[in-house]
N, C-alpha and C. Protein backbone atom coordinates (compact mmCIF):
# COMPACT_ATOMS: atom_id res chain seq x y z
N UNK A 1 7.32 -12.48 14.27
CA UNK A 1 8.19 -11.47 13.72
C UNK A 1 9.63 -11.72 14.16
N UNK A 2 9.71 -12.21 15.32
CA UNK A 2 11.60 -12.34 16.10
C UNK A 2 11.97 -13.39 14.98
N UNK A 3 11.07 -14.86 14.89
CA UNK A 3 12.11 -16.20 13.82
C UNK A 3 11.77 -15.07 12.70
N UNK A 4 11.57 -14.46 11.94
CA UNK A 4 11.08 -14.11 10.39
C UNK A 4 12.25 -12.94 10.68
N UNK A 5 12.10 -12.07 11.50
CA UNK A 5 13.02 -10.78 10.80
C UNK A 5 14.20 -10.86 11.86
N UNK A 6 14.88 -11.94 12.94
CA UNK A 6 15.83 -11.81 13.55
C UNK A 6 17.15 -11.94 12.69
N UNK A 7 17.23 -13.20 11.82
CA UNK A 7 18.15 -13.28 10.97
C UNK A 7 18.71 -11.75 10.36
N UNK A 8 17.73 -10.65 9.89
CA UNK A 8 18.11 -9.72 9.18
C UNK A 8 18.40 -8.38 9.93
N UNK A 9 17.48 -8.17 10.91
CA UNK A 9 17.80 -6.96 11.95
C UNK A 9 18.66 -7.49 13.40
N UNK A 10 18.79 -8.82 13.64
CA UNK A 10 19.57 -9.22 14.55
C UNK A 10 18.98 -8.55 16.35
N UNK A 11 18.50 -7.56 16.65
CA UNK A 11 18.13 -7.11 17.79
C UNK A 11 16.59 -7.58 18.00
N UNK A 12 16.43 -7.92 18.72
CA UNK A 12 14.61 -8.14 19.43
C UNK A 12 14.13 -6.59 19.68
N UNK A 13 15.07 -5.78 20.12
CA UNK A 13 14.47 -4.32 20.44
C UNK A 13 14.19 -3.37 18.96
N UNK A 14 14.96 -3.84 18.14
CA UNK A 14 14.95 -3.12 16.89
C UNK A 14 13.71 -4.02 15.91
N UNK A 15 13.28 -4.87 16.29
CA UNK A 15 12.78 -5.89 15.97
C UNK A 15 11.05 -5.25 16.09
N UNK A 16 11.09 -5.47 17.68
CA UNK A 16 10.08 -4.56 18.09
C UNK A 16 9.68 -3.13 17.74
N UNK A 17 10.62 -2.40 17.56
CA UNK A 17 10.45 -1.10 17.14
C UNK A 17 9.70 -0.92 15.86
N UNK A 18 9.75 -1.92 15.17
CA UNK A 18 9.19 -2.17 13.55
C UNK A 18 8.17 -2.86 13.67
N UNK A 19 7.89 -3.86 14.50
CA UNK A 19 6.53 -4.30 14.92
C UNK A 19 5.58 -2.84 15.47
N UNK A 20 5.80 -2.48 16.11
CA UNK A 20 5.43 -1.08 17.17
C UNK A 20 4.65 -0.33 15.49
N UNK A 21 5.97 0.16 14.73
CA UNK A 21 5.72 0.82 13.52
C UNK A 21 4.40 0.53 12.49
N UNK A 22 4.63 -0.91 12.61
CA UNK A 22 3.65 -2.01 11.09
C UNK A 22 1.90 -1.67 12.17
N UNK A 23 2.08 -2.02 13.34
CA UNK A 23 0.85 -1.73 14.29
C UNK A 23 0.26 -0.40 14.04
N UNK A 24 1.06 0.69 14.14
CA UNK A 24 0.87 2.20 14.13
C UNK A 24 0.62 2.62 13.20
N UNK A 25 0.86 1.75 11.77
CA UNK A 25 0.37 1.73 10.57
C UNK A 25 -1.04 1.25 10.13
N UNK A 26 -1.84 -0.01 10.99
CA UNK A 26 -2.82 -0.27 10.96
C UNK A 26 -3.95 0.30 11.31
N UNK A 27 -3.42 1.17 12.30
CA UNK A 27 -4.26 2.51 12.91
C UNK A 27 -4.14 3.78 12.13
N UNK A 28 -3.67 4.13 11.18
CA UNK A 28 -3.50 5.13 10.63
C UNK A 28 -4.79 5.57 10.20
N UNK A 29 -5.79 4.70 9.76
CA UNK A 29 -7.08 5.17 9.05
C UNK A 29 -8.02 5.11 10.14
N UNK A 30 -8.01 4.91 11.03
CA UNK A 30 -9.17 4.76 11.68
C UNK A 30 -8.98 5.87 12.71
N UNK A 31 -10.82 6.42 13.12
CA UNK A 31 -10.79 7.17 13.99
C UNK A 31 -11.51 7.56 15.11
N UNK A 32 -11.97 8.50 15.99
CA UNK A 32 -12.30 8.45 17.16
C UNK A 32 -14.05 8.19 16.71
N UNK A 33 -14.76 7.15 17.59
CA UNK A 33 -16.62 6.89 17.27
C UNK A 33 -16.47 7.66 18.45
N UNK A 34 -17.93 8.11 18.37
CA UNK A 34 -18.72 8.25 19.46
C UNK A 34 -20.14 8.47 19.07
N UNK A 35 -20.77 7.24 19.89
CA UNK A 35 -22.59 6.99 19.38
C UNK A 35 -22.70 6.31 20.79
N UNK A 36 -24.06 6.67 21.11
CA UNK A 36 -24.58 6.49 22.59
C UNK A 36 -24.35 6.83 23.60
N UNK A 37 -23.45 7.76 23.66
CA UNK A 37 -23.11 7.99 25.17
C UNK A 37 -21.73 7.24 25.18
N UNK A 38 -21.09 6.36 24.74
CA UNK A 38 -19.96 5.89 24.45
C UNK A 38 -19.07 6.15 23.38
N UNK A 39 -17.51 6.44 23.89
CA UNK A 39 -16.69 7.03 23.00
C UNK A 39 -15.54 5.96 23.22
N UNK A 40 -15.48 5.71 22.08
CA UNK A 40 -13.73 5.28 22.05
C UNK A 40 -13.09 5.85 21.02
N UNK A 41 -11.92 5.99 21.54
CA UNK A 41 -10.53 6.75 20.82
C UNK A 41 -9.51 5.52 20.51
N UNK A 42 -9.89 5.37 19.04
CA UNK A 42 -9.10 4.51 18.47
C UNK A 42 -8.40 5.27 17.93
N UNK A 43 -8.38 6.27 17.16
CA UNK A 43 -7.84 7.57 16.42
C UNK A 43 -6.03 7.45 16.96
N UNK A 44 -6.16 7.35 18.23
CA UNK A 44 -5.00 7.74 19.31
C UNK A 44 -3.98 6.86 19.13
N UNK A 45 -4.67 5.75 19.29
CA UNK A 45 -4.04 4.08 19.21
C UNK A 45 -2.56 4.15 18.12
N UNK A 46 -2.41 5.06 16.98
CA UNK A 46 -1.67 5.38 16.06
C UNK A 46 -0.35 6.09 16.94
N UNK A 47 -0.50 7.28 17.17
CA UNK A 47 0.41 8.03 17.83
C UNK A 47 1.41 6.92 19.14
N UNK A 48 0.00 6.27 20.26
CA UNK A 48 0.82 5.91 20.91
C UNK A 48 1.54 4.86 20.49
N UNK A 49 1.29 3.79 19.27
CA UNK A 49 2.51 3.16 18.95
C UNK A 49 3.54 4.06 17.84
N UNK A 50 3.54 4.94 17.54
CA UNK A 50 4.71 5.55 16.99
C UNK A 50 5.24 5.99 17.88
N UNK A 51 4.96 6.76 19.28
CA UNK A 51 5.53 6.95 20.17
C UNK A 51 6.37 5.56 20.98
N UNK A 52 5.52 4.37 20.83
CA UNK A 52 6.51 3.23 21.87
C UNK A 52 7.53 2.68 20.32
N UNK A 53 7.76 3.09 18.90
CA UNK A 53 8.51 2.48 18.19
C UNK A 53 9.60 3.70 18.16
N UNK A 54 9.63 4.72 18.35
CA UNK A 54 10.54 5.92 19.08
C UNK A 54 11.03 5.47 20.01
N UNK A 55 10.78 5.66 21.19
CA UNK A 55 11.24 4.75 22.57
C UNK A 55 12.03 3.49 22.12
N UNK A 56 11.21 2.48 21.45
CA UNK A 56 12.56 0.99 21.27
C UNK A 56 13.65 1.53 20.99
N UNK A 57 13.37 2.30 19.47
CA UNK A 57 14.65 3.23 18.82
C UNK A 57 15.65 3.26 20.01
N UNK A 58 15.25 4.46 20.86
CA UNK A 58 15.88 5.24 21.19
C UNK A 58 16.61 4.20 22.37
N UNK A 59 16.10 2.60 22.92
CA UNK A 59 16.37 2.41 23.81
C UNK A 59 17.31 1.13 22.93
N UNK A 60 17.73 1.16 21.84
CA UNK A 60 18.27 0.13 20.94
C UNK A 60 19.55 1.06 20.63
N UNK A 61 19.41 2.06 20.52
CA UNK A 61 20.53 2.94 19.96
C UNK A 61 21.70 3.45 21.39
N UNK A 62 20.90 3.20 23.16
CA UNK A 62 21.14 3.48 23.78
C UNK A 62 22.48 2.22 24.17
N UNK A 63 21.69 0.88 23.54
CA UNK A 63 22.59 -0.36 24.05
C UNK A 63 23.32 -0.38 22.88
N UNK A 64 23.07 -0.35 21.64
CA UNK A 64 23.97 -0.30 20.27
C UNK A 64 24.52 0.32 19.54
N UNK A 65 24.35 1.43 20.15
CA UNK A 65 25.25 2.99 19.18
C UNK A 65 23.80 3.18 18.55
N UNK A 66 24.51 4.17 17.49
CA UNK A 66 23.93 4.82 16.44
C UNK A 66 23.08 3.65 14.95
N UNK A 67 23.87 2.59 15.15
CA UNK A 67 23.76 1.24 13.86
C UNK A 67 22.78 1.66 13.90
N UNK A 68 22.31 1.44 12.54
CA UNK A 68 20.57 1.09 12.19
C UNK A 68 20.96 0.21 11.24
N UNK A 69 20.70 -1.49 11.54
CA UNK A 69 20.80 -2.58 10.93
C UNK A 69 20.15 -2.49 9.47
N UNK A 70 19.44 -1.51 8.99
CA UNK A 70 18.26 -1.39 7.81
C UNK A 70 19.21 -0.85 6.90
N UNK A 71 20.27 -0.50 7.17
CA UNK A 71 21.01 0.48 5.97
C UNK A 71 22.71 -0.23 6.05
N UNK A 72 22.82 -1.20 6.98
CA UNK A 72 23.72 -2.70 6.77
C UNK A 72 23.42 -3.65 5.82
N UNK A 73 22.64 -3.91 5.82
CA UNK A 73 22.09 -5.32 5.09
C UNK A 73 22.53 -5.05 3.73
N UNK A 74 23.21 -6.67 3.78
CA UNK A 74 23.47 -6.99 2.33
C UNK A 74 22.38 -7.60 1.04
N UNK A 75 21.78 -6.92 0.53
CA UNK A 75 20.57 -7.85 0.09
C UNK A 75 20.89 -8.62 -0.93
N UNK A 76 22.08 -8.50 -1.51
CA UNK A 76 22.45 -9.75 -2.51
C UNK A 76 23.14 -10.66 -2.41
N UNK A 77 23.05 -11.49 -2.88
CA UNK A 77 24.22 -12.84 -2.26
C UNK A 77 24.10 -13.66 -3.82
N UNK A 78 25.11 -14.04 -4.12
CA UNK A 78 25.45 -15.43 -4.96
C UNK A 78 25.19 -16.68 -4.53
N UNK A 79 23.89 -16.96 -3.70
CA UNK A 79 23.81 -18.15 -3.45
C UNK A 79 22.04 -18.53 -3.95
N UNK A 80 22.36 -19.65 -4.55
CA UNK A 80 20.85 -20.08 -5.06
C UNK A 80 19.85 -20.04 -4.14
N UNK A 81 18.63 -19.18 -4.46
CA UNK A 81 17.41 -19.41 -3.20
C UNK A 81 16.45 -20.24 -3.86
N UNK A 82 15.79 -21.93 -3.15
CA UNK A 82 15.32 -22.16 -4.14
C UNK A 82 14.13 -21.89 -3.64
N UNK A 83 13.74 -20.66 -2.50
CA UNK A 83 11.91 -20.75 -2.84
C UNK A 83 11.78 -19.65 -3.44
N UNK A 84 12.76 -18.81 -4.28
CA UNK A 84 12.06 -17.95 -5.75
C UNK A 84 11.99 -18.80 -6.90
N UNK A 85 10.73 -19.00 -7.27
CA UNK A 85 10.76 -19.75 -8.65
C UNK A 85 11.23 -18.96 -9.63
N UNK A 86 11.35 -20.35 -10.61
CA UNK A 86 12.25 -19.60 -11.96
C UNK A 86 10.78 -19.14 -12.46
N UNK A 87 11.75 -17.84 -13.26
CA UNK A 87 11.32 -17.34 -14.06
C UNK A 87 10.78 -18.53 -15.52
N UNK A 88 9.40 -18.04 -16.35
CA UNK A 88 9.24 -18.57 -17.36
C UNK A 88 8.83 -17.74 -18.44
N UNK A 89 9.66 -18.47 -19.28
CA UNK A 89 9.50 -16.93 -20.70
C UNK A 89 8.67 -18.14 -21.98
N UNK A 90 8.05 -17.32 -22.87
CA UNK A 90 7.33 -18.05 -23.94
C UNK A 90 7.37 -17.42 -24.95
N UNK A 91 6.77 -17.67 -26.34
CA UNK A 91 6.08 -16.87 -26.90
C UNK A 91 4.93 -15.73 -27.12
N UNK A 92 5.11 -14.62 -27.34
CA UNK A 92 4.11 -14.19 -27.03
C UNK A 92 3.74 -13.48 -25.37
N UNK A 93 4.72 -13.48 -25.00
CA UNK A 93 4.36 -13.34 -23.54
C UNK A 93 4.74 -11.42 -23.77
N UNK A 94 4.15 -10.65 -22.99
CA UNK A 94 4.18 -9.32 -23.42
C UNK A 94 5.40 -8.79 -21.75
């Protein structure tokens, strides 16, 4: 996630905070078993990473101001990307 999304969010802490988030998202559906006498609380696993992607926040905003790099970004540019392929148009194509 740091080589893939550093270029665009620039912070490792803000970086993390969205890792923290995408994690806390994977836990969203799942929830607490208990069969045999054994319980695990996966259920939880959700909260406490929305709680540690709060914390980065708050400890990214503490070293960088207020910025939130997500509402900076320029997403267009005039420069050719060539790993979007071209588009292909035909006949018939709906």
């Amino acid at each position: 996630m740091l080589t893939q999304w550093s270029e665009t969010y620039g912070a490792p802490l803000f970086i993390a905070a969205v890792a923290a988030e995408n994690i806390a998202a994977k836990f969203a559906r799942e929830v607490n078993v208990s069969a045999d006498g054994v319980s695990v609380s996966i259920g939880e696993l959700q909260q406490r990473f929305n709680d540690l992607a709060v914390s980065l926040r708050d400890q990214y905003k503490a070293k960088y101001g207020n910025f939130d790099p997500t509402t900076a970004l320029n997403m267009f540019s005039d420069q050719w990307d060539p790993s979007i392929p071209s588009l292909v148009f035909g006949v018939g194509f709906n």
